[in-house]
N, C-alpha and C. Protein backbone atom coordinates (compact mmCIF):
# COMPACT_ATOMS: atom_id res chain seq x y z
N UNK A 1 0.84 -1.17 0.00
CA UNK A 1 0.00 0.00 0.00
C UNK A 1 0.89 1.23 0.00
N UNK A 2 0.50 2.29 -0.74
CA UNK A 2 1.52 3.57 -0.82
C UNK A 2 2.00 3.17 -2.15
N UNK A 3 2.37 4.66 -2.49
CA UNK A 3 3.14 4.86 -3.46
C UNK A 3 4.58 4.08 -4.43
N UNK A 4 4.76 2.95 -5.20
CA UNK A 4 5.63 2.22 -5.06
C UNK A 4 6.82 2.93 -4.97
N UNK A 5 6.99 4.48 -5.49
CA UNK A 5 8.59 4.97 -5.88
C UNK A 5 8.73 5.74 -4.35
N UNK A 6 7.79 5.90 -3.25
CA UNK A 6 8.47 6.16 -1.78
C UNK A 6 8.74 4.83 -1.17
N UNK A 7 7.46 3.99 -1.00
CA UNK A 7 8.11 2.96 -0.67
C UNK A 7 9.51 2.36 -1.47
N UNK A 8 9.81 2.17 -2.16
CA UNK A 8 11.16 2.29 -2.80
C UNK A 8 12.71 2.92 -2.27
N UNK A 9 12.20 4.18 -2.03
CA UNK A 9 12.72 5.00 -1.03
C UNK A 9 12.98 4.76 0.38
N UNK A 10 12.19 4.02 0.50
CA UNK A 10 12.60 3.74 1.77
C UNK A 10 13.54 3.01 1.98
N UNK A 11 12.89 1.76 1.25
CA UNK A 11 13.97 0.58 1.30
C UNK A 11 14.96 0.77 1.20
N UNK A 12 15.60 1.72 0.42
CA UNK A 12 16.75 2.33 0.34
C UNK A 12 17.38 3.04 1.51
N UNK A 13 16.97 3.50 1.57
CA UNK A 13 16.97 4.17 3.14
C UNK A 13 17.63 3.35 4.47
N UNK A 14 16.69 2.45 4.22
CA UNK A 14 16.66 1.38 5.59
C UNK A 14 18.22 0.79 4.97
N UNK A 15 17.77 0.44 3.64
CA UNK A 15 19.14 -0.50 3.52
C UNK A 15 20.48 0.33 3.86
N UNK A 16 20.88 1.93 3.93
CA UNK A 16 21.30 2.63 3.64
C UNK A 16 22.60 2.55 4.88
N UNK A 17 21.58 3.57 5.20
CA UNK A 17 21.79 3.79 7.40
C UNK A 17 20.93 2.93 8.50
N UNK A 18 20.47 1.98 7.63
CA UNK A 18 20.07 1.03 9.34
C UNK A 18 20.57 -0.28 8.67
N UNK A 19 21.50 -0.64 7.80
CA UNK A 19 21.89 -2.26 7.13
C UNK A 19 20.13 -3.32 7.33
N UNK A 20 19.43 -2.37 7.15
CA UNK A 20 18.35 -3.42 7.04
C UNK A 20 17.30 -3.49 5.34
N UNK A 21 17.30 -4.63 5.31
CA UNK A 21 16.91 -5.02 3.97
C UNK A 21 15.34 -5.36 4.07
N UNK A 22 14.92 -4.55 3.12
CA UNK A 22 13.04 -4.37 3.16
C UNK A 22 12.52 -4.55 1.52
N UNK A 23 11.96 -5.54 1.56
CA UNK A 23 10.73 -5.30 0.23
C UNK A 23 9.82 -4.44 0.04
N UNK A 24 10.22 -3.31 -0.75
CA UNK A 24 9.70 -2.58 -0.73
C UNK A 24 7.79 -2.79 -1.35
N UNK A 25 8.21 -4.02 -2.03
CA UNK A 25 6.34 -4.87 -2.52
C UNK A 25 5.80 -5.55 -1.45
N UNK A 26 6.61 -5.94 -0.56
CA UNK A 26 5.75 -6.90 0.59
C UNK A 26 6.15 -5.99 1.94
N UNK A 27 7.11 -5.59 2.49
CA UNK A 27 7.45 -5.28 3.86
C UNK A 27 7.36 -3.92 3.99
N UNK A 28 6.97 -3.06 3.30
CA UNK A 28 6.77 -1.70 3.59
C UNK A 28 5.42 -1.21 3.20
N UNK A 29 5.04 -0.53 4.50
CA UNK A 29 3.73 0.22 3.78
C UNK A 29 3.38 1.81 4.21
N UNK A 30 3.25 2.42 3.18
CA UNK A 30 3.00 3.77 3.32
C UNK A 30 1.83 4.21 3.68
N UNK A 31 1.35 4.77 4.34
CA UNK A 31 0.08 5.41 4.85
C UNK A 31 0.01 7.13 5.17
N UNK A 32 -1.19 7.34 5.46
CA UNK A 32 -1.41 9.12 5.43
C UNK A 32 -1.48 8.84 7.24
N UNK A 33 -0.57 8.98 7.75
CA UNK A 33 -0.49 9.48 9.24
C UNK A 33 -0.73 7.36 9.92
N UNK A 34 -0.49 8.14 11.69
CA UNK A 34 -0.49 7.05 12.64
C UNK A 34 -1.60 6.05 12.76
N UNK A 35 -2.84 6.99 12.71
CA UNK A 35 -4.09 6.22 12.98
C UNK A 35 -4.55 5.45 11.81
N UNK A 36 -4.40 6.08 10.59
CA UNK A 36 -4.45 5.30 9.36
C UNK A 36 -3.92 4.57 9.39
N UNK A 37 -2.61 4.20 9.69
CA UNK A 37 -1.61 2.86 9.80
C UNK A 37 -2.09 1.78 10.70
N UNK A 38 -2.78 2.43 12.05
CA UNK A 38 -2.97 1.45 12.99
C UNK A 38 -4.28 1.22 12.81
N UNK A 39 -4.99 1.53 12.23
CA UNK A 39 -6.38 0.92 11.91
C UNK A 39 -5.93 0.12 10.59
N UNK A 40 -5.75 -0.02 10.15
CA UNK A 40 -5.29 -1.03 8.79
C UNK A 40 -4.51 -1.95 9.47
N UNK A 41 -3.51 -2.13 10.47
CA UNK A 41 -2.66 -2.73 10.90
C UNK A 41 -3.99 -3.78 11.64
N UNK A 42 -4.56 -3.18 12.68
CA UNK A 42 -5.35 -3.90 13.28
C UNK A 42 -6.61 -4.97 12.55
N UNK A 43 -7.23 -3.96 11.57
CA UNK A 43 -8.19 -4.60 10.90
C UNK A 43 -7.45 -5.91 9.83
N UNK A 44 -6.06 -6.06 9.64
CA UNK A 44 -5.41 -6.80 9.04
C UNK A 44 -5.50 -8.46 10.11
N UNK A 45 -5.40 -8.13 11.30
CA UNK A 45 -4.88 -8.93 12.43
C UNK A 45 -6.12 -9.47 13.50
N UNK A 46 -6.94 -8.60 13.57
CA UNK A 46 -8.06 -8.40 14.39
C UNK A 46 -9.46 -9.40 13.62
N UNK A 47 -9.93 -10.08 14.27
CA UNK A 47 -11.34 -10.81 13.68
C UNK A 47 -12.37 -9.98 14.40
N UNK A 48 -13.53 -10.45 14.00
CA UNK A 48 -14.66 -9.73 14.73
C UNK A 48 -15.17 -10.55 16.14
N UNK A 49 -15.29 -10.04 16.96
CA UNK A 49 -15.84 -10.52 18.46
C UNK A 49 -14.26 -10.92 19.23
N UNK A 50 -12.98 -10.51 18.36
CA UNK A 50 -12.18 -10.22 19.30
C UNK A 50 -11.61 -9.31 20.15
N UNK A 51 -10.80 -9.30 20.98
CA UNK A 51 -10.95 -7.87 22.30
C UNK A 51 -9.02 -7.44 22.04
N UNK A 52 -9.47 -5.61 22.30
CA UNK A 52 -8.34 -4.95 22.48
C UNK A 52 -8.69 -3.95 23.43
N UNK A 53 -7.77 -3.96 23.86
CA UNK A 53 -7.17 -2.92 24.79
C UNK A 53 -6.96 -1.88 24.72
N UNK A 54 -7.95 -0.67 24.74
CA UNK A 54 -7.55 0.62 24.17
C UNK A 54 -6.67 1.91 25.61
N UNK A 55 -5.74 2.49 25.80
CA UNK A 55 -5.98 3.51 26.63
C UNK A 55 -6.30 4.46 26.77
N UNK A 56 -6.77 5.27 27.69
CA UNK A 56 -7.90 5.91 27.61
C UNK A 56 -7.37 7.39 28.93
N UNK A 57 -7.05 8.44 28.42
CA UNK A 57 -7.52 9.06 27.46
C UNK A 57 -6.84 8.59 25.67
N UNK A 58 -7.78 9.00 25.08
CA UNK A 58 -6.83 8.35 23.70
C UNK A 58 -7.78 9.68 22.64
N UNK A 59 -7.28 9.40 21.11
CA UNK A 59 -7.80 9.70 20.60
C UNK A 59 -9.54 9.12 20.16
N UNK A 60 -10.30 10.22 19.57
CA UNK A 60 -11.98 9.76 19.18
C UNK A 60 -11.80 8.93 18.15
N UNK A 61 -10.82 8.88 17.11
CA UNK A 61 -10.61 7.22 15.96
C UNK A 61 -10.12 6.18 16.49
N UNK A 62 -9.18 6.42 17.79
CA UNK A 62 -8.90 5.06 18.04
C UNK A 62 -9.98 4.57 19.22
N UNK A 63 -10.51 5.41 19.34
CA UNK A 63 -11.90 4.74 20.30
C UNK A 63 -12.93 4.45 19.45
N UNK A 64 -13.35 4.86 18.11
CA UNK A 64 -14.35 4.73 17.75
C UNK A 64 -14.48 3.82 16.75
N UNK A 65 -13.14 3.92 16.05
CA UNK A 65 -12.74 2.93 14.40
C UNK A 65 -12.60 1.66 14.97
N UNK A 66 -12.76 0.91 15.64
CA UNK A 66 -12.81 -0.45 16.09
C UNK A 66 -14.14 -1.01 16.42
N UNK A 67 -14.74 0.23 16.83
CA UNK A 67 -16.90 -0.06 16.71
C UNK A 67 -16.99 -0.77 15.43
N UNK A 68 -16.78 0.12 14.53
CA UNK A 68 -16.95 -0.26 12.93
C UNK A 68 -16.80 -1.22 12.16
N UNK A 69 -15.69 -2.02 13.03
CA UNK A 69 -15.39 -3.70 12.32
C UNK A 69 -15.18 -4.40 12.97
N UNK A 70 -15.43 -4.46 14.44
CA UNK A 70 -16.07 -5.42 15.01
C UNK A 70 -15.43 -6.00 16.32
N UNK A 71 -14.23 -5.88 16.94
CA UNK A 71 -13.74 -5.99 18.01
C UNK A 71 -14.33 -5.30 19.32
N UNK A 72 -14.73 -6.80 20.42
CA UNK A 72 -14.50 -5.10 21.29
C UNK A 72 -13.70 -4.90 22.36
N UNK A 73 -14.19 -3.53 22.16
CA UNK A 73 -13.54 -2.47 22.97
C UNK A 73 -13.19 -2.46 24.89
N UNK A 74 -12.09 -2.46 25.06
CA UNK A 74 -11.89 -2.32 26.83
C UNK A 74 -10.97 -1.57 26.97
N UNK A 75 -11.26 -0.05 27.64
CA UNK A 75 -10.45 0.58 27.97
C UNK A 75 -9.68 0.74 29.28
N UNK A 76 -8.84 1.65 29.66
CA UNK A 76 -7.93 1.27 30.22
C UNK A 76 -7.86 2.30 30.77
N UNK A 77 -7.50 3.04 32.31
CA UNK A 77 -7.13 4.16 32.65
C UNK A 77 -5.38 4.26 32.66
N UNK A 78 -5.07 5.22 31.84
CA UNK A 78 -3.93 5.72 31.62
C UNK A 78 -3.44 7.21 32.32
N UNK A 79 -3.09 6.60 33.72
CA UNK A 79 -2.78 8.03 35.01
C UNK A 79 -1.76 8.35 34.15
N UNK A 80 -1.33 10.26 34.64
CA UNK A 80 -0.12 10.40 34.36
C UNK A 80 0.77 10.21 35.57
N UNK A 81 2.61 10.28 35.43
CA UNK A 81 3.40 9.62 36.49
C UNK A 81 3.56 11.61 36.86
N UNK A 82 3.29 11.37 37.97
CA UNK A 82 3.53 12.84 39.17
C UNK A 82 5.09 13.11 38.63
N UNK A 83 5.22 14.42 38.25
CA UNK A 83 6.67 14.91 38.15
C UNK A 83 6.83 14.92 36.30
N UNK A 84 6.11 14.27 35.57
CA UNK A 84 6.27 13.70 34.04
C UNK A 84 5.69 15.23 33.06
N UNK A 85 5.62 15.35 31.97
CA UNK A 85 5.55 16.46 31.16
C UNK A 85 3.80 16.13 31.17
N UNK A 86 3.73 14.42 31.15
CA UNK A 86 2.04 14.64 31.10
C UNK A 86 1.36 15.28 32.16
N UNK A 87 1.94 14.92 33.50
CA UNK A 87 1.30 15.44 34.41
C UNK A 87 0.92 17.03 34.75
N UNK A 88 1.43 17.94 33.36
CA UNK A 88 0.89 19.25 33.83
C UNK A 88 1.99 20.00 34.23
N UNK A 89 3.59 19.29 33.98
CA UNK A 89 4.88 20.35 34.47
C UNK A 89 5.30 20.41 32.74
N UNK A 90 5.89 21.78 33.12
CA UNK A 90 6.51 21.82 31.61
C UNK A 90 7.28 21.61 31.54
């Protein structure tokens, strides 16, 4: 999926500065952002009436794009750690 001449690019890439060797037809896939990737990733892997683990706070696609094809949903409270950038210090 993606473009074959970035994916291409990549492979190159990888092979470049990380000595790692990628098909750019089978082992690479290009997507428009994170959530696009991980909803395709999941719906690849995921059957229907099986369960994931979402945390929560999260984004409204990754809470909601898993309604849509059929897993369900259990969220998770995700505290922040006292002293951390999430917790509200800059």
């Amino acid at each position: 999926m993606g473009m074959l001449e970035l994916r291409q690019a990549i492979a190159e890439k990888l092979r470049r500065e990380n000595g790692i060797e990628a098909d750019p037809e089978k082992e690479i896939l290009a997507v428009a952002g994170a959530s696009h990737g991980m909803a395709i990733t999941l719906m690849t892997v995921l059957e229907a009436r099986e369960e994931i683990i979402i945390p929560n706070p999260c984004t409204f696609s990754t809470w909601t794009g898993p309604n849509t094809w059929g897993p369900e949903r259990f969220p998770f409270l995700v505290r922040p750690i006292m002293g951390s950038r999430s917790a509200g210090n800059p």
